[in-house]
N, C-alpha and C. Protein backbone atom coordinates (compact mmCIF):
# COMPACT_ATOMS: atom_id res chain seq x y z
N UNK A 1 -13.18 -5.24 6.40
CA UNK A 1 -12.94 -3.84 6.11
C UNK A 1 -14.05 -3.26 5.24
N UNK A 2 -15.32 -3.81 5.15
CA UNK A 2 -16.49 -3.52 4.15
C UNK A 2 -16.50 -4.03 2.74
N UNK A 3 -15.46 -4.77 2.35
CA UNK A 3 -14.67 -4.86 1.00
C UNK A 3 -15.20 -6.26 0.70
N UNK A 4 -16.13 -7.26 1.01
CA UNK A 4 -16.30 -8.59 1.01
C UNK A 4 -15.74 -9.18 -0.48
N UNK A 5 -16.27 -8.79 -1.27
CA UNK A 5 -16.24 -8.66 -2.82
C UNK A 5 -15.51 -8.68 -3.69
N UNK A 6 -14.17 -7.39 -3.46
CA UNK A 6 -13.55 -6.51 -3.66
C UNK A 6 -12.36 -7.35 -4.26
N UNK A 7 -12.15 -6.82 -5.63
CA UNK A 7 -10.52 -7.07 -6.23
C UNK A 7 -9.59 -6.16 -6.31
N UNK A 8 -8.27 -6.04 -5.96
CA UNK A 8 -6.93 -5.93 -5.98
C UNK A 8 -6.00 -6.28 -7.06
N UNK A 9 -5.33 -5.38 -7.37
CA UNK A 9 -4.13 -5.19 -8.03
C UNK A 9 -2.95 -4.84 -7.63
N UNK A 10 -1.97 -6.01 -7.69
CA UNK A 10 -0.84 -5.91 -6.82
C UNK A 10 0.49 -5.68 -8.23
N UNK A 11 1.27 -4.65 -7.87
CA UNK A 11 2.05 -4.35 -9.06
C UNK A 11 3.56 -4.41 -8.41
N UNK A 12 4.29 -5.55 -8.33
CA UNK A 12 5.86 -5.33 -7.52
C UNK A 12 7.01 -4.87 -8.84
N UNK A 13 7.60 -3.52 -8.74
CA UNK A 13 7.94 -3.35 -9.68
C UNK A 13 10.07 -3.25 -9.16
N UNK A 14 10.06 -2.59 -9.60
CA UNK A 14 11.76 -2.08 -9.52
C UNK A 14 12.15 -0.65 -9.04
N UNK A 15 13.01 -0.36 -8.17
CA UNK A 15 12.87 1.03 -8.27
C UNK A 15 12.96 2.41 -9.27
N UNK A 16 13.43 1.32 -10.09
CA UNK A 16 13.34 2.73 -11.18
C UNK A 16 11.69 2.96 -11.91
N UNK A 17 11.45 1.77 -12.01
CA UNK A 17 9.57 2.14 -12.16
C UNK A 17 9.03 2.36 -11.49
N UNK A 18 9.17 2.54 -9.71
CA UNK A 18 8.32 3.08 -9.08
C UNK A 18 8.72 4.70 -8.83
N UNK A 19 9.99 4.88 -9.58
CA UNK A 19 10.55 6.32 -9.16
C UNK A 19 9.50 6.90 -10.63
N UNK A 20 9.88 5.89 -11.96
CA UNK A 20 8.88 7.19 -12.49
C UNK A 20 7.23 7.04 -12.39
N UNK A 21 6.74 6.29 -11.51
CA UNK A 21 5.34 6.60 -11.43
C UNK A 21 4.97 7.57 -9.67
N UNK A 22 5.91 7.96 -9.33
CA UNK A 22 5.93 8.64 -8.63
C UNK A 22 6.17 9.53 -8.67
N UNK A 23 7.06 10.13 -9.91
CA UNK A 23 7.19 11.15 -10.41
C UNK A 23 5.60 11.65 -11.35
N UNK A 24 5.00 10.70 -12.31
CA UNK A 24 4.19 11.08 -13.13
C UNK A 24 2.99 11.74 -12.23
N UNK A 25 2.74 10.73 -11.00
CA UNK A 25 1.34 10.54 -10.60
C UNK A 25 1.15 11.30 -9.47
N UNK A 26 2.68 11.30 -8.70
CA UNK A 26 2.61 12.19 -7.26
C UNK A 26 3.43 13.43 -7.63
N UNK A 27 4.32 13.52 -8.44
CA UNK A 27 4.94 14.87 -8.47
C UNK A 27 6.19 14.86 -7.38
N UNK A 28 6.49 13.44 -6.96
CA UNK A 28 7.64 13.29 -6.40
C UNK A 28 8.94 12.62 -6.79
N UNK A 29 10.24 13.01 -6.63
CA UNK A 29 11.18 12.53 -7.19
C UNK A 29 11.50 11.65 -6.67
N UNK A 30 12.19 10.66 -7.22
CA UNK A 30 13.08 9.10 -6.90
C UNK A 30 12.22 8.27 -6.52
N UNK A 31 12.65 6.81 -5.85
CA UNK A 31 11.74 6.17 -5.58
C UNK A 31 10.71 5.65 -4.50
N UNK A 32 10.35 5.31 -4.09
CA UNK A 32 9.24 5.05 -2.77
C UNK A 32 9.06 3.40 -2.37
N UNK A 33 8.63 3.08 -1.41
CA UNK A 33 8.19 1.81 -1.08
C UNK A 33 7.02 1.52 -1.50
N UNK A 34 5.75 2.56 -1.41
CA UNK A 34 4.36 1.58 -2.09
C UNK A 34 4.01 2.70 -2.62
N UNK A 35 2.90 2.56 -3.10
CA UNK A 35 2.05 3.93 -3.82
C UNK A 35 0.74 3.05 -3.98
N UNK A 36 -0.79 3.72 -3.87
CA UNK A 36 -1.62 3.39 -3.70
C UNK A 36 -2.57 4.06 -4.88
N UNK A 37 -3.38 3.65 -5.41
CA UNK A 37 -4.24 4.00 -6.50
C UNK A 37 -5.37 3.49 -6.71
N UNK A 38 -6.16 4.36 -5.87
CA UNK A 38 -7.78 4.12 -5.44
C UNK A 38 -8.68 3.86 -7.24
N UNK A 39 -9.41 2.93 -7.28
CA UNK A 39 -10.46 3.25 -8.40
C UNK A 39 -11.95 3.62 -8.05
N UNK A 40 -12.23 3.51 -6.17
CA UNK A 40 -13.71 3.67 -6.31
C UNK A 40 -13.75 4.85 -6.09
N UNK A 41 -12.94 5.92 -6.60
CA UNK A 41 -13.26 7.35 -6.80
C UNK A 41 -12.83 7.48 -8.25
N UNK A 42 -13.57 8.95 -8.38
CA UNK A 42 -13.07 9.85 -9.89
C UNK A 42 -13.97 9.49 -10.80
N UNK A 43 -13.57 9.70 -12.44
CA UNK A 43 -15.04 9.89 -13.05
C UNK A 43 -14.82 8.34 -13.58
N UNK A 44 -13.60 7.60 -13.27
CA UNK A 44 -13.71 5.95 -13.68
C UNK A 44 -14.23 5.08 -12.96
N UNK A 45 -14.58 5.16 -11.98
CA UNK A 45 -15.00 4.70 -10.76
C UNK A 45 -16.16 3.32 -11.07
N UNK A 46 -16.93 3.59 -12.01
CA UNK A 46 -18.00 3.00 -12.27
C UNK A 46 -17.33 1.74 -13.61
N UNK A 47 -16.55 1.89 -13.74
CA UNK A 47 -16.39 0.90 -14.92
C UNK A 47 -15.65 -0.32 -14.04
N UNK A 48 -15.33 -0.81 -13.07
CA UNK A 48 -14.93 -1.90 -12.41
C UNK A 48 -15.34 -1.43 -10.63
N UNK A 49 -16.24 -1.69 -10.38
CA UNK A 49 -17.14 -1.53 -9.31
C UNK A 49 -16.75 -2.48 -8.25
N UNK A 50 -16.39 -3.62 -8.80
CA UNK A 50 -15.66 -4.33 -7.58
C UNK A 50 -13.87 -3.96 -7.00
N UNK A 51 -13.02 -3.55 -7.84
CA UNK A 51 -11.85 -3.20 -7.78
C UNK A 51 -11.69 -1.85 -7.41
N UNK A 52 -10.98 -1.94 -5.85
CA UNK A 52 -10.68 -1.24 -4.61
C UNK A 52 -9.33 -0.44 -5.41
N UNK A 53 -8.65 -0.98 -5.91
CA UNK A 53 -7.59 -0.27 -6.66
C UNK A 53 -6.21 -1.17 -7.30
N UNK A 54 -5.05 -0.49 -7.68
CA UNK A 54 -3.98 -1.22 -7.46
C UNK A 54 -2.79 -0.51 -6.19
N UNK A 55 -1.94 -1.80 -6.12
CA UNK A 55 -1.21 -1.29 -5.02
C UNK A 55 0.47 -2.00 -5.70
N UNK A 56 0.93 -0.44 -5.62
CA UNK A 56 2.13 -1.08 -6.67
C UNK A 56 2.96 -0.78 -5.42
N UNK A 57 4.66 -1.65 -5.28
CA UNK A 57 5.53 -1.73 -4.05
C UNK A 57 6.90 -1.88 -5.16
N UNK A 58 7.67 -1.61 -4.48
CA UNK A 58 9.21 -1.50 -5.07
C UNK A 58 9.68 -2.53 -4.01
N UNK A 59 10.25 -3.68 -5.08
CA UNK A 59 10.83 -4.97 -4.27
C UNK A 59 12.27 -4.52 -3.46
N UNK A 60 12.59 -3.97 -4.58
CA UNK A 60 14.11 -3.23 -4.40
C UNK A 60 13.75 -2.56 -3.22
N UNK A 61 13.16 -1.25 -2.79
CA UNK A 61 13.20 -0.83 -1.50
C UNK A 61 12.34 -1.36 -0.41
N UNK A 62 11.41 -2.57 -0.37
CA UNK A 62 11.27 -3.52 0.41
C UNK A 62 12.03 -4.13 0.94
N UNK A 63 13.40 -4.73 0.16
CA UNK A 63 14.25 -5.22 0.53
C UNK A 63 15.57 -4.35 1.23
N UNK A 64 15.69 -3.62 1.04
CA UNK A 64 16.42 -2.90 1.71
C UNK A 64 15.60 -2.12 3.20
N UNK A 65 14.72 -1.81 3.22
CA UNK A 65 14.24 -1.86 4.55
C UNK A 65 14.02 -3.06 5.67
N UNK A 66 13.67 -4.05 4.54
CA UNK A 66 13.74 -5.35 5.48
C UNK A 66 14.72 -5.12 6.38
N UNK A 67 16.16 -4.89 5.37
CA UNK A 67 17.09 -5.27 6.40
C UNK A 67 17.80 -4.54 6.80
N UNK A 68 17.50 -3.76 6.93
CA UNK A 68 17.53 -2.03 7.69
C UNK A 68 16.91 -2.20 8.98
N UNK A 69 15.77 -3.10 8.63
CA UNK A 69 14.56 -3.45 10.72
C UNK A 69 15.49 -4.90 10.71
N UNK A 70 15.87 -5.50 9.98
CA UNK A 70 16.69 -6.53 10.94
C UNK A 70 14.93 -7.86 10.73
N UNK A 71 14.68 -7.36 9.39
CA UNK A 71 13.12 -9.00 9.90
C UNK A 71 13.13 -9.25 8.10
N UNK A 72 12.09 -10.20 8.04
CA UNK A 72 12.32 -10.92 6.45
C UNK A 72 11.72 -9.97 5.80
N UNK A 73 11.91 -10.18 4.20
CA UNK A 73 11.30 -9.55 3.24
C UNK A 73 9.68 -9.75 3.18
N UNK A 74 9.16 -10.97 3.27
CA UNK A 74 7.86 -11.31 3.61
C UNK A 74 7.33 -10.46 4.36
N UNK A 75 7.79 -10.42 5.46
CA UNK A 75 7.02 -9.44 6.83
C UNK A 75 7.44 -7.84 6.30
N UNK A 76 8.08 -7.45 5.24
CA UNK A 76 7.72 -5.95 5.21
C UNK A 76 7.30 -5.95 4.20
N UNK A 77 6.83 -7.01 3.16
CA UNK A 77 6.62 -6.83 2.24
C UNK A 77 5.11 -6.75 2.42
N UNK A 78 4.60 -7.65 3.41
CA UNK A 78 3.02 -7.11 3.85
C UNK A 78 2.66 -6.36 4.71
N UNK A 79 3.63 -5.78 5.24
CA UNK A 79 3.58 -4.63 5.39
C UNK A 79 2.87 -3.63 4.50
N UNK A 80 3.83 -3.32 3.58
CA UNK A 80 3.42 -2.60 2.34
C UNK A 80 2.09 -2.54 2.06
N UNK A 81 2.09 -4.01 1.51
CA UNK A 81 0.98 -4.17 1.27
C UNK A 81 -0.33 -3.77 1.74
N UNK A 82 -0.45 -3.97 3.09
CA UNK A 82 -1.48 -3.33 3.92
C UNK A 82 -1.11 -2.07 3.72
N UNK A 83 -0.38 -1.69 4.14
CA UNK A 83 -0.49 0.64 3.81
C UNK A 83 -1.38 0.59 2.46
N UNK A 84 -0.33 -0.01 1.52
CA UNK A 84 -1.33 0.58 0.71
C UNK A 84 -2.53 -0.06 0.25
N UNK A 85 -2.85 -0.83 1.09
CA UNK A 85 -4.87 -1.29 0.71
C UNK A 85 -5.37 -0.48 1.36
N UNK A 86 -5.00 -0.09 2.74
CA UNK A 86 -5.29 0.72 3.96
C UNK A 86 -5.79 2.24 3.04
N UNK A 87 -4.96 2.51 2.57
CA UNK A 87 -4.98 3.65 1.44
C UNK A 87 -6.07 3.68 0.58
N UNK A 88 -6.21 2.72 0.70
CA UNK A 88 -7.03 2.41 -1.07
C UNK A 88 -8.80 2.32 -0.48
N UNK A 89 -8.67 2.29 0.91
CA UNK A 89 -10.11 2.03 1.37
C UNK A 89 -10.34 3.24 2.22
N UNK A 90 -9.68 4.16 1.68
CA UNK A 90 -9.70 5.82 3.10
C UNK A 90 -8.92 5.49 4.12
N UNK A 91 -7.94 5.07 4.27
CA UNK A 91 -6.86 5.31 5.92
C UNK A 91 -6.03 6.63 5.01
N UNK A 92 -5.56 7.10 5.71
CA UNK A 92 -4.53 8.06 5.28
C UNK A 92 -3.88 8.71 6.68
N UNK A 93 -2.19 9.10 6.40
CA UNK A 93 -1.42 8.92 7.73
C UNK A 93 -1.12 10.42 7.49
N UNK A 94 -0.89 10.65 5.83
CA UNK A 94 -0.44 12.21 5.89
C UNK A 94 -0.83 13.56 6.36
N UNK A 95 -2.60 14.05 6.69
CA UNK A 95 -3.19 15.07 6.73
C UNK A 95 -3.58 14.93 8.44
N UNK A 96 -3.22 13.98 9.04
CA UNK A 96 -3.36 14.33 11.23
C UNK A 96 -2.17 13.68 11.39
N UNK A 97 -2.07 13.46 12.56
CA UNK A 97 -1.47 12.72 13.56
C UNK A 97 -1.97 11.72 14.05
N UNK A 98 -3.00 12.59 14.21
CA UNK A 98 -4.65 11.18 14.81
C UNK A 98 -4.87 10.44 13.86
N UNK A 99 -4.76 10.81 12.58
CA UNK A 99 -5.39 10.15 11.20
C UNK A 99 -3.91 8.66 11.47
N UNK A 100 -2.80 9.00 11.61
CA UNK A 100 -1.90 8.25 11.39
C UNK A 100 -1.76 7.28 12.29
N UNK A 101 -2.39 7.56 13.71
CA UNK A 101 -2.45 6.68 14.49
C UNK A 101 -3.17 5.47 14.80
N UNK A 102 -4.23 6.28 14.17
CA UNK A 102 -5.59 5.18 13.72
C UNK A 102 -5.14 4.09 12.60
N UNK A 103 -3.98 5.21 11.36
CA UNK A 103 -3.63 4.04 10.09
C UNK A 103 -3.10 2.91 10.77
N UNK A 104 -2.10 3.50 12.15
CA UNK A 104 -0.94 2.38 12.35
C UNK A 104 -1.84 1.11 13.31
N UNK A 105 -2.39 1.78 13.74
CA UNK A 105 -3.39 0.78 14.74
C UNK A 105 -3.82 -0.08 14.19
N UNK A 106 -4.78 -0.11 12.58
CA UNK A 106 -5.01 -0.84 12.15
C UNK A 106 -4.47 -1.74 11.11
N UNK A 107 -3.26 -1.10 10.71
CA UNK A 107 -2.33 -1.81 10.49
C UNK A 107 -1.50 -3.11 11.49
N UNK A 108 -1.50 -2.50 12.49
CA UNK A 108 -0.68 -3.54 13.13
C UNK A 108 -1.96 -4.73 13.58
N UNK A 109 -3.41 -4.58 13.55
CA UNK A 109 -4.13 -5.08 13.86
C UNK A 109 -3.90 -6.48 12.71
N UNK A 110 -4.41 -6.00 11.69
CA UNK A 110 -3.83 -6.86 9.95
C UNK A 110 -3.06 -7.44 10.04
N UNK A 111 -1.04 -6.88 10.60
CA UNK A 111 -0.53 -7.93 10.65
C UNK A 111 -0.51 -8.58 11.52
N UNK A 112 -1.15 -8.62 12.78
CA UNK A 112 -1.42 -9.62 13.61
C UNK A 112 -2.14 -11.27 12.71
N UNK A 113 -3.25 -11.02 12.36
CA UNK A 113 -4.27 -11.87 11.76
C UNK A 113 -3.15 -12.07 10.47
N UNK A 114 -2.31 -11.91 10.07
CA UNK A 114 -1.42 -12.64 9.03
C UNK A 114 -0.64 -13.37 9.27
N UNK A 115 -0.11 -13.39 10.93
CA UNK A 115 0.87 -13.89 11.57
C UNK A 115 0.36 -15.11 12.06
N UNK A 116 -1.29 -15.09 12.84
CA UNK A 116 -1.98 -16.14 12.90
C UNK A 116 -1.72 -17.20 11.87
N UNK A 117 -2.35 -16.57 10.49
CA UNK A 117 -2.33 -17.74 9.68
C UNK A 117 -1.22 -18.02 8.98
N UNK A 118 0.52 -17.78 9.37
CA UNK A 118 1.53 -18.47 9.04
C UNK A 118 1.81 -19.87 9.99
């Protein structure tokens, strides 16, 4: 993905901490499944040059979607995960249609090559 280098920050929190950093950071109420938080933009950008961002996920609503699709917590939990790295390196699903199709494409590409190596 261009990223050879590149460190990650993975934050699995609870839903009530991902409701208030979704409130602080997005201006949205309650809680969410991932949230993504780019560092190689903005005026911090330069102080950790290798770190792509963090990618914080709510276990709590991981798990309840798991089993909402009827598959393990593992498999939506990297799920997640990929959206939001996907995020963190320019994919974005919200501003086309096309934009979202391309996210999902290469998303499902990712979890292919994860499935390989189980």
């Amino acid at each position: 993905m261009g990223y050879p280098d590149a460190q990650l920050s993975i934050l699995i929190v609870d839903d009530d901490q991902i409701a208030e950093l979704n409130l602080a950071y997005l201006n949205h109420a309650g809680p969410t499944n991932v949230i993504a938080f780019p560092m190689q933009e903005g005026q911090f950008s330069d102080i950790t040059p290798d770190l792509i961002g963090d990618v914080v996920i709510s276990a709590d609503t991981a798990h309840r979607e798991a089993v909402d699709a009827g598959i393990e917590m593992n498999e939506r939990f990297n799920q997640l995960l990929i959206h939001g790295i996907l995020h963190l390196v320019g994919y974005d699903h919200v501003n086309s249609e096309e934009e979202a199709i391309f996210m999902n494409q290469k998303s499902n590409e990712l979890m292919e090559l994860i499935r390989k190596e189980d």
